[in-house]
C-alpha atoms as a PDB file:
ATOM      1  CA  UNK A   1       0.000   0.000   0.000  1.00  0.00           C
ATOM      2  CA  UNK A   2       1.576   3.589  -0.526  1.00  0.00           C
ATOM      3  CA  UNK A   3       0.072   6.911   0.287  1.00  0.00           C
ATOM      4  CA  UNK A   4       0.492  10.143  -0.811  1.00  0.00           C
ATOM      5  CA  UNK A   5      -0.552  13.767  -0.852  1.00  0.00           C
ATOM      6  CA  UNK A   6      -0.152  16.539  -3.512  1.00  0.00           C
ATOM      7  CA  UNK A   7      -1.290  19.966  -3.414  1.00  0.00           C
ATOM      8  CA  UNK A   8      -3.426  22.125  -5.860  1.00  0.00           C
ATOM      9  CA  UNK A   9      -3.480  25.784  -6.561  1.00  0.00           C
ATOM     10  CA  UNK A  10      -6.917  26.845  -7.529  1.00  0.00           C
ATOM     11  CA  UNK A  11      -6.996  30.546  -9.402  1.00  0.00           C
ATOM     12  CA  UNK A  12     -10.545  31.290  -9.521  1.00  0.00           C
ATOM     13  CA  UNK A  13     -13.978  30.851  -7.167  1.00  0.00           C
ATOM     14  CA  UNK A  14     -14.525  27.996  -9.225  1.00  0.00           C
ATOM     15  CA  UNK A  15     -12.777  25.853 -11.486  1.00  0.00           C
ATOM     16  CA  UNK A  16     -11.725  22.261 -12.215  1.00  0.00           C
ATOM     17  CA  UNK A  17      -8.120  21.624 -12.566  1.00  0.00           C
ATOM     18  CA  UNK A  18      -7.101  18.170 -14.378  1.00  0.00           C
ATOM     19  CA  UNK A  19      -4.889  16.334 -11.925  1.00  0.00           C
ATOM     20  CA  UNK A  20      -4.837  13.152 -13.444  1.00  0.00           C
ATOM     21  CA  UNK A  21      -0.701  13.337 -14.069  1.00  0.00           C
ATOM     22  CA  UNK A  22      -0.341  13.925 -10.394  1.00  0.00           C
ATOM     23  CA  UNK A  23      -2.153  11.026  -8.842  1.00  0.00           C
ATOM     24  CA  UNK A  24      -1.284   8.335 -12.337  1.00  0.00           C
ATOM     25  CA  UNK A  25       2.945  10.115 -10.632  1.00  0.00           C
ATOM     26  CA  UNK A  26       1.456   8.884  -7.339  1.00  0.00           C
ATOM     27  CA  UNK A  27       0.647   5.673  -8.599  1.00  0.00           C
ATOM     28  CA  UNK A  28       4.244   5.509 -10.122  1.00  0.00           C
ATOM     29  CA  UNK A  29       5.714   5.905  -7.197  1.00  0.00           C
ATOM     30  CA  UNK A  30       3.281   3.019  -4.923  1.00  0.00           C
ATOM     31  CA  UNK A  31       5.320   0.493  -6.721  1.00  0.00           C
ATOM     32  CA  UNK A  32       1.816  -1.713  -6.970  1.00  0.00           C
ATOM     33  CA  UNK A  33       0.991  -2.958 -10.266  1.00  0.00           C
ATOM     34  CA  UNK A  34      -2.379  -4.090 -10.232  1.00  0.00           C
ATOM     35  CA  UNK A  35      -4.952  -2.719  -7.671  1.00  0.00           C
ATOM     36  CA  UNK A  36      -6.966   0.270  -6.741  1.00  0.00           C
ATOM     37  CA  UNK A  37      -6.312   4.307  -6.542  1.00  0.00           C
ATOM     38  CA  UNK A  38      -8.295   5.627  -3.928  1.00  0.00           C
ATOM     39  CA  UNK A  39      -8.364   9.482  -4.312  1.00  0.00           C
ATOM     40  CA  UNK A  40      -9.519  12.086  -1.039  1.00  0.00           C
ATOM     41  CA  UNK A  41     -10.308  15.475  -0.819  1.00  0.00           C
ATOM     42  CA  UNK A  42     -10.513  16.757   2.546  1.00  0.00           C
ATOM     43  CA  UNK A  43     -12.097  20.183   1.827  1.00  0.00           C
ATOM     44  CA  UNK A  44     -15.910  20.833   2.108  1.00  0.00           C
ATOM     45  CA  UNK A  45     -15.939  23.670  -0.241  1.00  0.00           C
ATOM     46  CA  UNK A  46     -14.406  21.305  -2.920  1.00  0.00           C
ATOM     47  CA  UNK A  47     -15.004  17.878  -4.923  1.00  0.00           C
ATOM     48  CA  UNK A  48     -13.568  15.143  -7.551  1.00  0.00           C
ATOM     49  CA  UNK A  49     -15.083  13.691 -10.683  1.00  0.00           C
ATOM     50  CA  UNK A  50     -13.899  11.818 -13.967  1.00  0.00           C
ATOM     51  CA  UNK A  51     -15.056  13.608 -17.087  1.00  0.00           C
ATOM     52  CA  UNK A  52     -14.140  14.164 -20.290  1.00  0.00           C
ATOM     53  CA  UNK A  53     -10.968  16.295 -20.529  1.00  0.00           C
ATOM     54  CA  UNK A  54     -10.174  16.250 -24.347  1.00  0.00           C
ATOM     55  CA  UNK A  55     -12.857  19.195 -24.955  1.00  0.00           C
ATOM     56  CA  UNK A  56     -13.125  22.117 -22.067  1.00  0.00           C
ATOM     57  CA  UNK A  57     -16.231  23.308 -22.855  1.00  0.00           C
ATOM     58  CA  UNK A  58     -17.257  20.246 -20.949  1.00  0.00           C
ATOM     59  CA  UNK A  59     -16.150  20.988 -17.622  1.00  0.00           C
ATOM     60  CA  UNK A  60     -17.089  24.841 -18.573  1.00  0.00           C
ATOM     61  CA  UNK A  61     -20.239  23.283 -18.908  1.00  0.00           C
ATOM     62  CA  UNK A  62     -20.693  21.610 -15.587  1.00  0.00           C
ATOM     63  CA  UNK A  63     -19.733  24.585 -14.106  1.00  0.00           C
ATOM     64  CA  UNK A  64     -22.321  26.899 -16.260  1.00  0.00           C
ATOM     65  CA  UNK A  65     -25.134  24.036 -14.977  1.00  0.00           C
ATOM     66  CA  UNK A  66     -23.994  23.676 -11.529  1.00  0.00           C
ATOM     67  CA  UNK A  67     -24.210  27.814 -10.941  1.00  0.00           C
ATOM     68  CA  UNK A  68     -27.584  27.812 -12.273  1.00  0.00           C
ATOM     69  CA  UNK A  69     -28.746  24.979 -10.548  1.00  0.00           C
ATOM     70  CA  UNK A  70     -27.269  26.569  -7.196  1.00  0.00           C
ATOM     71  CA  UNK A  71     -27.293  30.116  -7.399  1.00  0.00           C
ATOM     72  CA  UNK A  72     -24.706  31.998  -5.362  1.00  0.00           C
ATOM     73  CA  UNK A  73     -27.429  34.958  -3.935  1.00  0.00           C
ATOM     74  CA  UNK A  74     -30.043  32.241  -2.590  1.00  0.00           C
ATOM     75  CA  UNK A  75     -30.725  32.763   1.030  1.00  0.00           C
ATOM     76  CA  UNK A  76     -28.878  30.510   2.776  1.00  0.00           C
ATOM     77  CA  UNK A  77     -28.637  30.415   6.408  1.00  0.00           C
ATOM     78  CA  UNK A  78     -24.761  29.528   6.826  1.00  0.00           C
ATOM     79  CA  UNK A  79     -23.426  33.081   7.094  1.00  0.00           C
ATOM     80  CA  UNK A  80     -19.529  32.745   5.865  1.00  0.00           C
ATOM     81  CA  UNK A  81     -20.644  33.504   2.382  1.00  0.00           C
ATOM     82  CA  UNK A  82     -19.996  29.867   0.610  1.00  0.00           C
ATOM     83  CA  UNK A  83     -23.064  27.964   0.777  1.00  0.00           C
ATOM     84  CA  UNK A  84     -23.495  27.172  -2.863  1.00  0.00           C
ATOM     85  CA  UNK A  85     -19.691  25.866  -2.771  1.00  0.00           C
ATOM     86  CA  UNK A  86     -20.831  23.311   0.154  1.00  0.00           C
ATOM     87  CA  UNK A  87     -23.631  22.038  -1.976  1.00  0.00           C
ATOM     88  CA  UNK A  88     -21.667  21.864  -5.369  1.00  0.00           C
ATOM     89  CA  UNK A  89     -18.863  19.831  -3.444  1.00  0.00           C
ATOM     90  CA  UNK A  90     -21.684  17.692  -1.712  1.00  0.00           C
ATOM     91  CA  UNK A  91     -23.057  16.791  -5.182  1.00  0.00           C
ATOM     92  CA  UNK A  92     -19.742  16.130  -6.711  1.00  0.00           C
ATOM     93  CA  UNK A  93     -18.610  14.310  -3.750  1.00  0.00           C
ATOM     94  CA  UNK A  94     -15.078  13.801  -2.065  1.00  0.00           C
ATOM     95  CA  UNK A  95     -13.512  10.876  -3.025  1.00  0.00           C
ATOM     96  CA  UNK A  96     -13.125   8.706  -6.498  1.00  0.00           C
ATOM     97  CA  UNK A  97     -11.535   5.151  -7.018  1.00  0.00           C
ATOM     98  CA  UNK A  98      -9.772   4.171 -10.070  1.00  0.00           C
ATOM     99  CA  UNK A  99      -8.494   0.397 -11.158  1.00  0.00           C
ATOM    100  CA  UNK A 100      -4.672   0.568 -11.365  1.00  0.00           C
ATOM    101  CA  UNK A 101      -3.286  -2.599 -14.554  1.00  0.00           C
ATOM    102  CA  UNK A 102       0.048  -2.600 -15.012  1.00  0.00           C
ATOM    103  CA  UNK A 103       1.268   0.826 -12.688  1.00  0.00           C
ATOM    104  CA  UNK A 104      -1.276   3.041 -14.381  1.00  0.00           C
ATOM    105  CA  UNK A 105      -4.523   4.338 -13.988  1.00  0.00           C
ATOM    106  CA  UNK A 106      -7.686   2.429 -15.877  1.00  0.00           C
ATOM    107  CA  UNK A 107      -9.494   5.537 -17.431  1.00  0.00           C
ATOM    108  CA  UNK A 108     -11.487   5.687 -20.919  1.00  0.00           C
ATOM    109  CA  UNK A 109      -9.797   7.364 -23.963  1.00  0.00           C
ATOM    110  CA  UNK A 110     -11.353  10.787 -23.193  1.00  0.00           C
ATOM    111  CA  UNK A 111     -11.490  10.353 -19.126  1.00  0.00           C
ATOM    112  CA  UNK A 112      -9.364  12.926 -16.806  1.00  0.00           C
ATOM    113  CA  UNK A 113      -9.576  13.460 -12.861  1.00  0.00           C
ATOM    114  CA  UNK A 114     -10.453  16.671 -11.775  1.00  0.00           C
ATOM    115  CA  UNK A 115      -9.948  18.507  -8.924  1.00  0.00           C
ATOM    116  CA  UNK A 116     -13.393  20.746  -8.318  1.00  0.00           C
ATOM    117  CA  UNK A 117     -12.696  24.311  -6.656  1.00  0.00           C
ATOM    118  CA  UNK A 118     -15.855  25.931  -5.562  1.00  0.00           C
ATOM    119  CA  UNK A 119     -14.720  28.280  -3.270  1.00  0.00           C
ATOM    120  CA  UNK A 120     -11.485  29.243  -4.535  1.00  0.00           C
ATOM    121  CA  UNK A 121      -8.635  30.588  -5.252  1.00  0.00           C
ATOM    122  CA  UNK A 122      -6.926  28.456  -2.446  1.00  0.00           C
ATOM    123  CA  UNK A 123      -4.216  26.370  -1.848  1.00  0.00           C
ATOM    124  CA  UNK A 124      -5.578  22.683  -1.613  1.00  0.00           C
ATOM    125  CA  UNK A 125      -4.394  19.229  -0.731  1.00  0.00           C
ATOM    126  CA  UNK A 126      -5.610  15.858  -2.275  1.00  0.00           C
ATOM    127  CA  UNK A 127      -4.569  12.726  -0.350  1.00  0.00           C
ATOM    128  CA  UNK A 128      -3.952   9.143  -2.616  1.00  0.00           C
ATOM    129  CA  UNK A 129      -3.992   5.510  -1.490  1.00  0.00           C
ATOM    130  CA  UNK A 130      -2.966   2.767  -3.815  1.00  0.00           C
ATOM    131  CA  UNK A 131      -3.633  -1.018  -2.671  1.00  0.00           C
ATOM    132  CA  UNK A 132      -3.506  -3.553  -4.471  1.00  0.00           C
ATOM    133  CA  UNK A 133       0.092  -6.122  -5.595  1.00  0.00           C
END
């Protein structure tokens, strides 16, 4: 089993920033060959998915949907301002898993990880476990 962490830079409120290099490095560096890639966010103003990365204006549109769907000025009752970024990291949720063949990530042709900002810019972390042999 290996562990490791990696941190993100985010630039904007929200954004999603393809990390899939830095967990397949993370991988790399497990040493396990065949297995699973367990990947954390511990930040509850920010999520992970696998989407499409080949074409942006897919995660552009994610983002354009998610906004609508949660609108910044609704009244929420939590007071620090970043509501709608609790929600949007609650739908796209904290962790993914990914099958690891032969020391690399199993992901379709198109398929990237992203890290999802929603209250940003920040400095984040993103934790990886790999089991496996």
């Amino acid at each position: 089993m290996g562990t490791g962490r990696f941190s993100v830079s985010t630039t904007t409120r929200t954004e999603f920033v393809d990390i899939t290099s830095l967990v397949q490095k993370e991988v790399a560096g497990s040493a396990i060959r065949d297995g699973v890639c367990h990947v954390y966010n511990p930040h509850t103003t920010a999520g992970l998915t696998i989407n499409e990365g080949a074409d942006p204006a897919v995660k552009d549109d994610i983002v354009a949907v998610l906004k609508r769907v949660i609108p910044r000025d609704y009244p929420y009752k939590h007071m620090e301002g970043n509501s709608q970024a609790h929600i949007m990291a609650s739908l796209m949720g904290s962790s993914i898993t990914v099958f690891v063949e032969d020391g690399k990530l199993v992901l379709g042709t198109w398929q990237k990880i992203f890290f999802c900002e929603f209250d940003g810019p920040r400095q984040r972390m993103v934790v990886v476990q790999v089991r496996g042999q």
